[in-house]
N, C-alpha and C. Protein backbone atom coordinates (compact mmCIF):
# COMPACT_ATOMS: atom_id res chain seq x y z
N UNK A 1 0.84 -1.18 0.00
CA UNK A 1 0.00 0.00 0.00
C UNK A 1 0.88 1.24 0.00
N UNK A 2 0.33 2.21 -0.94
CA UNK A 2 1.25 3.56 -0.76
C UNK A 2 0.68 4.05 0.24
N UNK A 3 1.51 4.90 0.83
CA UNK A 3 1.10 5.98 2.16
C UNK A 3 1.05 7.60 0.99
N UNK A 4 0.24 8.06 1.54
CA UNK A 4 -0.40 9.95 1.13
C UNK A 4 1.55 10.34 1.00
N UNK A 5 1.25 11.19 -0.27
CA UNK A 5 2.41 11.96 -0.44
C UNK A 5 3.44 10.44 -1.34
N UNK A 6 2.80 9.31 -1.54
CA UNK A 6 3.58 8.89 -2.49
C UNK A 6 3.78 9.07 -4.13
N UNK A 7 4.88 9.28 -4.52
CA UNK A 7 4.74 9.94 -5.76
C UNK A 7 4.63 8.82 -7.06
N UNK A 8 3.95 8.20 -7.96
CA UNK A 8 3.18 7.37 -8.55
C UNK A 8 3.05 7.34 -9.78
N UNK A 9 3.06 6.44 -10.72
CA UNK A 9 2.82 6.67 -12.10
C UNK A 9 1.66 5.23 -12.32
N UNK A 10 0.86 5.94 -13.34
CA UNK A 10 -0.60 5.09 -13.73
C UNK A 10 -0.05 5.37 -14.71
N UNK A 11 -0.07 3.51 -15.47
CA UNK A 11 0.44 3.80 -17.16
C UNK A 11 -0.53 4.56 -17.75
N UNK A 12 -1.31 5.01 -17.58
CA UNK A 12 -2.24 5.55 -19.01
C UNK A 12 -2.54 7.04 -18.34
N UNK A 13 -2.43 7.44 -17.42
CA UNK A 13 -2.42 8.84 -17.28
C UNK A 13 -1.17 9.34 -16.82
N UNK A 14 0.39 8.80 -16.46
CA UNK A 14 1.26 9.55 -16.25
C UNK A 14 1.76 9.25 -14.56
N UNK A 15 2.13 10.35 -14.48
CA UNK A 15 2.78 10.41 -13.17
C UNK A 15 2.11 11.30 -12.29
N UNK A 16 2.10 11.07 -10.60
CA UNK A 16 1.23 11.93 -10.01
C UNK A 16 1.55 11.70 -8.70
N UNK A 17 0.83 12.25 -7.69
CA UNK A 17 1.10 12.24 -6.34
C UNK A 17 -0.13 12.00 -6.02
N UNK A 18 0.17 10.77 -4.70
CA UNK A 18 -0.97 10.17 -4.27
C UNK A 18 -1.56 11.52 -2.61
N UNK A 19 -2.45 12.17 -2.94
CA UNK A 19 -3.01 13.54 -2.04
C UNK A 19 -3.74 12.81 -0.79
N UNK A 20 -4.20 11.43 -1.18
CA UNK A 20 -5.32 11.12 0.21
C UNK A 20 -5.65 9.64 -0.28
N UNK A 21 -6.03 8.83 0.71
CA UNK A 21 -6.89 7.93 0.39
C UNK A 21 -8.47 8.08 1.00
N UNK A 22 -9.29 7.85 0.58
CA UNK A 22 -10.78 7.81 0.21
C UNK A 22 -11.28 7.14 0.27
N UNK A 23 -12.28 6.65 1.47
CA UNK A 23 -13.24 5.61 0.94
C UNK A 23 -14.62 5.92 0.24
N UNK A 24 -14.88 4.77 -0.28
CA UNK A 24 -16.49 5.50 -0.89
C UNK A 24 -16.95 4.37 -1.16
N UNK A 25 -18.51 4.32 -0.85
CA UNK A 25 -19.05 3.55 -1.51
C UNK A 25 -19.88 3.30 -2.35
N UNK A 26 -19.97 1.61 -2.90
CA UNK A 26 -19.97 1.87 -4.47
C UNK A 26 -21.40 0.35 -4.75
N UNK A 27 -22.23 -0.03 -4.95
CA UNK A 27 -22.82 -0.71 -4.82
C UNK A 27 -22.90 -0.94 -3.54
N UNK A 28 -23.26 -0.67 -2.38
CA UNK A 28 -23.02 -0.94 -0.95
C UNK A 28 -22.35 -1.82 -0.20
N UNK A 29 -20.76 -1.70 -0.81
CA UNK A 29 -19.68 -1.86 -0.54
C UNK A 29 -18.72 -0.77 -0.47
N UNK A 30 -17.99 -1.11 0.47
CA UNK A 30 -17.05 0.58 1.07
C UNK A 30 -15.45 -0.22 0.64
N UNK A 31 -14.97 0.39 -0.58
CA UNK A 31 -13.61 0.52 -0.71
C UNK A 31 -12.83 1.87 -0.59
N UNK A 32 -11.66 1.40 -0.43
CA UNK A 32 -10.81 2.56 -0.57
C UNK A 32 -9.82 3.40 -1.89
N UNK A 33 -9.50 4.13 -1.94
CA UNK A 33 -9.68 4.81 -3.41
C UNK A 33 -7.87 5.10 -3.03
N UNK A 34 -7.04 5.51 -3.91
CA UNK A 34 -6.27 6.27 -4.05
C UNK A 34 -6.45 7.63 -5.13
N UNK A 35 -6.69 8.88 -4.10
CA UNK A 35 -6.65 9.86 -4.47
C UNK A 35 -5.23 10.29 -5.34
N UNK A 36 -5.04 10.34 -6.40
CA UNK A 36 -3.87 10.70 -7.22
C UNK A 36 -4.44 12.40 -8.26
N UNK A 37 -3.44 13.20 -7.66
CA UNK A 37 -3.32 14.44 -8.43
C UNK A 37 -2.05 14.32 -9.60
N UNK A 38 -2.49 13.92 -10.85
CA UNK A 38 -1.67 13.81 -11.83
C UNK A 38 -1.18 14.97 -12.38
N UNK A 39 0.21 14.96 -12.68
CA UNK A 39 1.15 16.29 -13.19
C UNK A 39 0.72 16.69 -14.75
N UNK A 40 0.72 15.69 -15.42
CA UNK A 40 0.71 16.05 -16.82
C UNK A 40 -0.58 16.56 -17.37
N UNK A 41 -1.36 16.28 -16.76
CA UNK A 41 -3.61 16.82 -17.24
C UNK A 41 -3.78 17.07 -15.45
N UNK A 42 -3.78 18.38 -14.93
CA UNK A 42 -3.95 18.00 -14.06
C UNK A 42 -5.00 17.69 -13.48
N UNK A 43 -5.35 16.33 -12.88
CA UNK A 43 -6.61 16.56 -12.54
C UNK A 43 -6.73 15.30 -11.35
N UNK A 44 -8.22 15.17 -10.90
CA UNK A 44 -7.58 13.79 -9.98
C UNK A 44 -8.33 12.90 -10.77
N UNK A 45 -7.41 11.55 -10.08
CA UNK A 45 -7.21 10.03 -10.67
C UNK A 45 -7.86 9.59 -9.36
N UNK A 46 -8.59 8.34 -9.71
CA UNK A 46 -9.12 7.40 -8.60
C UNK A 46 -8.96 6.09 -9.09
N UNK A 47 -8.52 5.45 -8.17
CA UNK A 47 -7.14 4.16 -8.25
C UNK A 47 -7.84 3.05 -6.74
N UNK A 48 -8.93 2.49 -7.34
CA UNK A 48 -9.10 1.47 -6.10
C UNK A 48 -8.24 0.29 -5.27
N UNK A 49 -7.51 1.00 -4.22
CA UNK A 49 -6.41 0.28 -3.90
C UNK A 49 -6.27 -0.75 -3.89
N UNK A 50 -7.33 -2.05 -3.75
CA UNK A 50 -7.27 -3.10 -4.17
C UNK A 50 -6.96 -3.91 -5.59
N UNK A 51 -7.21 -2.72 -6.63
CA UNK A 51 -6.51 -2.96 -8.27
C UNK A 51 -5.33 -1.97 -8.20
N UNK A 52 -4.76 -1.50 -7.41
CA UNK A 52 -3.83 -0.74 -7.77
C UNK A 52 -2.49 -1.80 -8.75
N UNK A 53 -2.03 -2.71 -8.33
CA UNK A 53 -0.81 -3.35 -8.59
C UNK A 53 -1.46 -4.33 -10.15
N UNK A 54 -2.71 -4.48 -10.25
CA UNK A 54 -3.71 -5.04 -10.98
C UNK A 54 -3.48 -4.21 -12.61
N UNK A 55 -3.32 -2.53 -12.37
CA UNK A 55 -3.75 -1.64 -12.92
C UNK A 55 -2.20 -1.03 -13.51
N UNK A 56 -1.41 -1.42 -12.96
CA UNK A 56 0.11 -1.22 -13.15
C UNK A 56 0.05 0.02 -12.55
N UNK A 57 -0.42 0.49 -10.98
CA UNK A 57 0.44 1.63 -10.20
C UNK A 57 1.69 1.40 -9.72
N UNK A 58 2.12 2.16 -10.10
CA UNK A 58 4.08 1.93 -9.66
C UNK A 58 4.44 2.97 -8.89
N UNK A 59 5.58 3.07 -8.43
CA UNK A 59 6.51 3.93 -7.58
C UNK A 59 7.59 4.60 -9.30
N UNK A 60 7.64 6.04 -8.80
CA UNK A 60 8.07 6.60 -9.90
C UNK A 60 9.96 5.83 -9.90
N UNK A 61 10.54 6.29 -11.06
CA UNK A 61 11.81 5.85 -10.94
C UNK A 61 13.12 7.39 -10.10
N UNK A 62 13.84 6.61 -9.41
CA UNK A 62 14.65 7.93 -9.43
C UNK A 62 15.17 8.79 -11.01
N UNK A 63 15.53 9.77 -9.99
CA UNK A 63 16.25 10.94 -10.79
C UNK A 63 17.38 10.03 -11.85
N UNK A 64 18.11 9.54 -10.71
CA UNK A 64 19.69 9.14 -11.58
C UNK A 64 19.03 7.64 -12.82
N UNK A 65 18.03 7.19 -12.20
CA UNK A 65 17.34 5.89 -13.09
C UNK A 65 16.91 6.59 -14.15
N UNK A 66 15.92 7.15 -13.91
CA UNK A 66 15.33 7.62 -15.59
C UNK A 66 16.34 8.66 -16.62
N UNK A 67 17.20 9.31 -15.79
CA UNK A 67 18.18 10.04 -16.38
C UNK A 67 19.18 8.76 -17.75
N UNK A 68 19.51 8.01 -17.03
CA UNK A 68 20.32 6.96 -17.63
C UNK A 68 19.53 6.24 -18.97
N UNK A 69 18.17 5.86 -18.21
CA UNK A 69 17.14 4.75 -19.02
C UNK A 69 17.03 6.17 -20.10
N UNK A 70 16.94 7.22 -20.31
CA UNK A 70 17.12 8.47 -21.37
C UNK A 70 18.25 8.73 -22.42
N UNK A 71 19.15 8.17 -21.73
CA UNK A 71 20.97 8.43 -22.50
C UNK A 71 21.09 7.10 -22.97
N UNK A 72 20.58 5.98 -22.09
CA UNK A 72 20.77 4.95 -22.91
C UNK A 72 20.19 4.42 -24.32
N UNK A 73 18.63 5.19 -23.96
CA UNK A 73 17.53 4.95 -24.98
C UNK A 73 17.66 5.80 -26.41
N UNK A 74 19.03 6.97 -26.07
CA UNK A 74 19.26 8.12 -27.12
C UNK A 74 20.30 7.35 -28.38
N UNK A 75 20.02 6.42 -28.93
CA UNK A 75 20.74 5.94 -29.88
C UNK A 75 19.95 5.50 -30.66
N UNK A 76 20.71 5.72 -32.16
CA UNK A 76 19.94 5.45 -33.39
C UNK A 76 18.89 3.98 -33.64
N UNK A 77 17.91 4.20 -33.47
CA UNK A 77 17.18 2.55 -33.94
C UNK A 77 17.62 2.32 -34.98
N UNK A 78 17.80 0.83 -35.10
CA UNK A 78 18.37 -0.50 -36.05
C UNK A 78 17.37 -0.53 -36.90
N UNK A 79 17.49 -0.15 -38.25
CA UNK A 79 16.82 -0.89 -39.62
C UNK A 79 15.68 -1.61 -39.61
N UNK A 80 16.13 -2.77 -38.57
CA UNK A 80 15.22 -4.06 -37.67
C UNK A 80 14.25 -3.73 -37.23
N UNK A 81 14.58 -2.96 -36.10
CA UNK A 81 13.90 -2.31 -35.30
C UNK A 81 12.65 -1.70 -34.99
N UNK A 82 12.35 -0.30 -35.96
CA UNK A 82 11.07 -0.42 -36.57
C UNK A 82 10.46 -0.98 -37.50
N UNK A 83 9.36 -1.34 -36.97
CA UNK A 83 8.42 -2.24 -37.47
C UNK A 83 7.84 -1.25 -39.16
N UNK A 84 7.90 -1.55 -39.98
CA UNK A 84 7.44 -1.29 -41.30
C UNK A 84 6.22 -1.54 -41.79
N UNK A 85 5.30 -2.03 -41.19
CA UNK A 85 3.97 -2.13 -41.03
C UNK A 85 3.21 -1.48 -39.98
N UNK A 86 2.85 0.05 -40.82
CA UNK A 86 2.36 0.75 -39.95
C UNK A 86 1.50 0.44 -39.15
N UNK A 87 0.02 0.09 -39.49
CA UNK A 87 -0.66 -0.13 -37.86
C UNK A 87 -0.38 -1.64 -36.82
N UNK A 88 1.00 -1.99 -37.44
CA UNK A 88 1.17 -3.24 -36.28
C UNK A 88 2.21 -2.01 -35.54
N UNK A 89 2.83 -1.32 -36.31
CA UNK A 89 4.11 -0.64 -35.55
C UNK A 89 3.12 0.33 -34.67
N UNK A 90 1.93 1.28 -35.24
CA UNK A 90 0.90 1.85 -33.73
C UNK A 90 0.64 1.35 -32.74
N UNK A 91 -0.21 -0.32 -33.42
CA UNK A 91 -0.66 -0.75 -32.25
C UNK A 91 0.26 -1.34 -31.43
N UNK A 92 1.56 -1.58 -31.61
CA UNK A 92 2.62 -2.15 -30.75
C UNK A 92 3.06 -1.44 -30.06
N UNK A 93 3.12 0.04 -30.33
CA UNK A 93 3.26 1.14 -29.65
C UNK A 93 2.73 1.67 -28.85
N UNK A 94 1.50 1.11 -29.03
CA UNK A 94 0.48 1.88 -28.16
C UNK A 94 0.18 1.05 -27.03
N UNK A 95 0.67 -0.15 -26.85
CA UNK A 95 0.52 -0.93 -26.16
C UNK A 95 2.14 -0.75 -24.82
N UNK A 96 3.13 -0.54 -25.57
CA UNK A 96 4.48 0.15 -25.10
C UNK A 96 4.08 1.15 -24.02
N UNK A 97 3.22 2.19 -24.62
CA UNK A 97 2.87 3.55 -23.85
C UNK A 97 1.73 2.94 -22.86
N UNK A 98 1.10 1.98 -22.64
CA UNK A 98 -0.05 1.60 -22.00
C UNK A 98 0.33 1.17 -20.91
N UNK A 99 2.00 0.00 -21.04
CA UNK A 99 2.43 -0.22 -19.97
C UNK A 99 2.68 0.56 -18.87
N UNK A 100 3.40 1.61 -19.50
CA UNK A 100 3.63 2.48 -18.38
C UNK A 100 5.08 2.71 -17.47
N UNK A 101 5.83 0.90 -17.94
CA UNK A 101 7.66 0.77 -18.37
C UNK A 101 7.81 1.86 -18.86
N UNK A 102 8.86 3.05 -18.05
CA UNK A 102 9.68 3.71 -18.56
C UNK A 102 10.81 3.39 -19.76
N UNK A 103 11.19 2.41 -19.52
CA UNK A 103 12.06 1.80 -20.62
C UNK A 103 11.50 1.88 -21.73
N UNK A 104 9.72 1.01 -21.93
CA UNK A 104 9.13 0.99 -23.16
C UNK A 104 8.96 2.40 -23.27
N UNK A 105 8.05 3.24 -22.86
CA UNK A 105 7.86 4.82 -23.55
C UNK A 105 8.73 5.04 -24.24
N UNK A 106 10.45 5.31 -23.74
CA UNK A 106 11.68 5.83 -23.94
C UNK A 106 11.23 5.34 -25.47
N UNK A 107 11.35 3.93 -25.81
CA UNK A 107 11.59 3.25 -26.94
C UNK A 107 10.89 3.96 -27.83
N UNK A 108 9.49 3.98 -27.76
CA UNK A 108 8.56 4.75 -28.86
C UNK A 108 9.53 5.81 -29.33
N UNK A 109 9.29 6.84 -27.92
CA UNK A 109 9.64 7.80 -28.21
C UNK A 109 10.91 8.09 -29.27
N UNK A 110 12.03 7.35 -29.13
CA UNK A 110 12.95 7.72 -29.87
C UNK A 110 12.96 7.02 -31.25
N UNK A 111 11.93 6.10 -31.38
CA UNK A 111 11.65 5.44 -32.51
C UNK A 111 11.02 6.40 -33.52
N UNK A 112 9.84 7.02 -32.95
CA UNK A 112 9.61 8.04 -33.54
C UNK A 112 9.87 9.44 -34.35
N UNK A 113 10.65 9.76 -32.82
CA UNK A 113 11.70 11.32 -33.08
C UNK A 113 12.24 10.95 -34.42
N UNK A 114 13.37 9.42 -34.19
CA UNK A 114 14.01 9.15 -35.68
C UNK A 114 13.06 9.24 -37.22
N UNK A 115 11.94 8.72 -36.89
CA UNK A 115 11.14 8.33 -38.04
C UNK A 115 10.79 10.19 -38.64
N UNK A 116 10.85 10.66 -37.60
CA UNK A 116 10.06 12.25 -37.29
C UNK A 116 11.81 13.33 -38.54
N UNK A 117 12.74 12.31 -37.72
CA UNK A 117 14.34 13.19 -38.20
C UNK A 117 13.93 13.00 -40.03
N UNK A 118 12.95 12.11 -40.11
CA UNK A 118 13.44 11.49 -41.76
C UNK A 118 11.88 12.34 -42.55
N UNK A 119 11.11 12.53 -42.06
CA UNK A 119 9.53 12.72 -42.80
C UNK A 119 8.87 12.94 -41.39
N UNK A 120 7.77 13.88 -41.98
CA UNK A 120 6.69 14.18 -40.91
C UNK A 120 6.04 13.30 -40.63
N UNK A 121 6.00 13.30 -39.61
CA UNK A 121 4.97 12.44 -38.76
C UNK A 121 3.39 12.22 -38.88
N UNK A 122 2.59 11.15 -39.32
CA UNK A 122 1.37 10.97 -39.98
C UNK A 122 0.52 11.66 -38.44
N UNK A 123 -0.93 11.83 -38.61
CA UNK A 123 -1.56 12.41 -37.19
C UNK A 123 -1.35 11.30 -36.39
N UNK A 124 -1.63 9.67 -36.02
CA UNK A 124 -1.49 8.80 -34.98
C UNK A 124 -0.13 9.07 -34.45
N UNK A 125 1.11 8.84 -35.59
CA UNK A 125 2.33 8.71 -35.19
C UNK A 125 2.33 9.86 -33.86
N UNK A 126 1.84 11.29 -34.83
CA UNK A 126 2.58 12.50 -33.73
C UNK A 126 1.32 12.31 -32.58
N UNK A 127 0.58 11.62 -32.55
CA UNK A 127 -0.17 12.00 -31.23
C UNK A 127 0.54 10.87 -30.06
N UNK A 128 0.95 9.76 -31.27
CA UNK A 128 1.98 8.59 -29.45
C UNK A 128 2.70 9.11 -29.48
N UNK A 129 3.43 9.76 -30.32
CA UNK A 129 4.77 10.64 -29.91
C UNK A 129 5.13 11.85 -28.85
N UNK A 130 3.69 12.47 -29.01
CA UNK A 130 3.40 13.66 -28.13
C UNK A 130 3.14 12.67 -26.80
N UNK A 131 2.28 11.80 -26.71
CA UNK A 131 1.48 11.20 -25.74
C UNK A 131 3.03 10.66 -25.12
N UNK A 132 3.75 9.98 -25.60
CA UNK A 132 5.26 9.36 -25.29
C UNK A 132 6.07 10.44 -24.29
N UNK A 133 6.14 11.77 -25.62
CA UNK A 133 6.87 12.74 -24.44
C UNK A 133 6.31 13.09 -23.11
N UNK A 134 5.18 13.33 -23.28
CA UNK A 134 4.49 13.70 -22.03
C UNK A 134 4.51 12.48 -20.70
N UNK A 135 4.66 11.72 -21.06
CA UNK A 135 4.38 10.28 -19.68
C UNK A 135 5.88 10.24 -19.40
N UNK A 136 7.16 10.83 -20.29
CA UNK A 136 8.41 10.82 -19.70
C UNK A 136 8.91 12.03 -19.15
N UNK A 137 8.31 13.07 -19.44
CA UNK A 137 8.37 14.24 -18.88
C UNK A 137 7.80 14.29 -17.76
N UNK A 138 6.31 14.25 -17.58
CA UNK A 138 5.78 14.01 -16.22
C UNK A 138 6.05 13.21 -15.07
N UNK A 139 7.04 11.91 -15.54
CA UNK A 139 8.00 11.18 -14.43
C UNK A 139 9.01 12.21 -14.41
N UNK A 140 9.87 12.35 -14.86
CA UNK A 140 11.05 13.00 -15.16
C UNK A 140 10.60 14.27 -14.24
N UNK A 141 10.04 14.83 -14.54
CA UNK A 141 9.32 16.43 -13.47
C UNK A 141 9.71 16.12 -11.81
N UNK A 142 8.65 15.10 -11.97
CA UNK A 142 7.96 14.64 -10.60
C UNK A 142 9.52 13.73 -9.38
N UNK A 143 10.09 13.22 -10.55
CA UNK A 143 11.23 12.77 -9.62
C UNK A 143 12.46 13.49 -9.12
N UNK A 144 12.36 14.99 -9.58
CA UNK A 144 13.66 16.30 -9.60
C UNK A 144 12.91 17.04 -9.28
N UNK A 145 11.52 17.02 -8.66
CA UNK A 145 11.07 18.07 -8.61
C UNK A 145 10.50 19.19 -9.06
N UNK A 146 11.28 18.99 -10.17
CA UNK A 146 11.13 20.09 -11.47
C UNK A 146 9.74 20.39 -12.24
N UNK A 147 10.03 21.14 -13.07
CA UNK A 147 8.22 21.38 -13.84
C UNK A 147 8.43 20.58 -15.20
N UNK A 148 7.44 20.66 -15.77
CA UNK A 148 7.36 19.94 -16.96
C UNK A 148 8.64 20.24 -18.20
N UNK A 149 7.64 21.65 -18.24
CA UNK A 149 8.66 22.57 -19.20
C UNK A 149 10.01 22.36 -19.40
N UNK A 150 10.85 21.83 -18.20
CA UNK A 150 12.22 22.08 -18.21
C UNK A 150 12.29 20.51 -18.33
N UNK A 151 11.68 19.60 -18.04
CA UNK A 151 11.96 17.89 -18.05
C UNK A 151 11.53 17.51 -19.62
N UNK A 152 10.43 18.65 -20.25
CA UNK A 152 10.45 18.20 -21.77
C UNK A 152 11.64 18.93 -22.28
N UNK A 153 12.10 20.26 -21.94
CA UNK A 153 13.57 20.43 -22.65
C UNK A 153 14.42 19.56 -22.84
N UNK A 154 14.43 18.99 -21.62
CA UNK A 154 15.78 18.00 -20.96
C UNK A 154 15.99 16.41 -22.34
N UNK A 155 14.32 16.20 -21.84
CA UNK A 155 14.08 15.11 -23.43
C UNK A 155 14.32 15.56 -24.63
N UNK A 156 13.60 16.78 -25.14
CA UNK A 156 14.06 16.99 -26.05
C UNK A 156 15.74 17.04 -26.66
N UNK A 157 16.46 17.38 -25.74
CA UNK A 157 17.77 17.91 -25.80
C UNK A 157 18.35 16.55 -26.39
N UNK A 158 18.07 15.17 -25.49
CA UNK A 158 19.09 14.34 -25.38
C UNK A 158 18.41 13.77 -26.39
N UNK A 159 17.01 13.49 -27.25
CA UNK A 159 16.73 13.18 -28.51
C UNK A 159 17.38 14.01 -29.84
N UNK A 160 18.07 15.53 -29.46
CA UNK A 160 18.29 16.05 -30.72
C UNK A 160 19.78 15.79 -30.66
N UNK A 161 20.45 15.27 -29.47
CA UNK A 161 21.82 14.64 -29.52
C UNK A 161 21.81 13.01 -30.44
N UNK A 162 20.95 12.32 -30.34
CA UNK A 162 21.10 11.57 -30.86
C UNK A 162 20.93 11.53 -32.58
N UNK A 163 19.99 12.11 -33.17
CA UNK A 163 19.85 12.37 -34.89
C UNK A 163 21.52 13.55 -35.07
N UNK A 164 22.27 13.73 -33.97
CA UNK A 164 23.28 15.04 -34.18
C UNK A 164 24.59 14.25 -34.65
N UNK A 165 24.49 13.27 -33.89
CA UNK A 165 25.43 12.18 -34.19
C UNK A 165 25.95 11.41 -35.70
């Protein structure tokens, strides 16, 4: 169980801080809720603590972890690599971003940027791409403290090191 003030990522809305737990009831049964104020939309999340681990709630990664899982992930994708069949390469992607693995996001993301270095990006592509930056920025924020703004610079930066190469 998280305790109030734990800081949290729900694969499909991001990263957030858990403000309270809540009970409520719901068919006349009384569960308890995790109150989550998410960074990236802000708004609140309700996370029935009994599906939390069900639902993939996690503990965010440190600073020095996601920093690395970023520098490591900043290298050119392999030929191989992306998938060449566009809606298996979406829906495989979209399934990447669903998890909520920092590692997987990273991957999209720079799969993309590259695809992005060569030709514009079709509307799905740039919306997992956008959707990608944002769920690594909003960890990235939340574990330095920092605001968005400066944790999407930070991504951006170490993606335009890699097409620099």
């Amino acid at each position: 169980m998280y305790p109030v003030g734990s800081k949290v990522v729900h694969p499909c809305y991001g990263a957030g801080t858990i403000t309270k737990i809540q009970e409520k009831e719901v068919h006349e049964e009384t569960r308890r809720y995790y109150v989550i104020y998410t960074i990236n939309r802000p708004m609140e999340l309700m996370v029935a603590v009994e599906n939390a681990e069900s639902t993939g709630l996690r503990t965010i990664g440190t600073q020095e972890e996601l920093r690395q899982v970023l520098a490591e992930g900043a290298t050119l994708p392999g030929e191989d690599e992306i998938n060449t069949d566009l809606r298996a390469r979406q829906n495989e992607m979209r399934e990447w971003l669903k998890s909520g693995n920092f590692d997987q996001v990273v991957n999209v993301v720079r799969q993309l940027f590259f695809l992005n270095s060569r030709r514009p990006l079709g509307s799905v592509d740039r919306q997992l791409f956008d959707q990608g930056k944002e769920l690594l920025a909003g960890e990235l924020a939340l574990s330095s403290d920092g605001n968005l703004a400066s944790a999407m610079h930070e991504i951006e930066g170490v993606l335009a090191e890699m097409v620099a190469e």
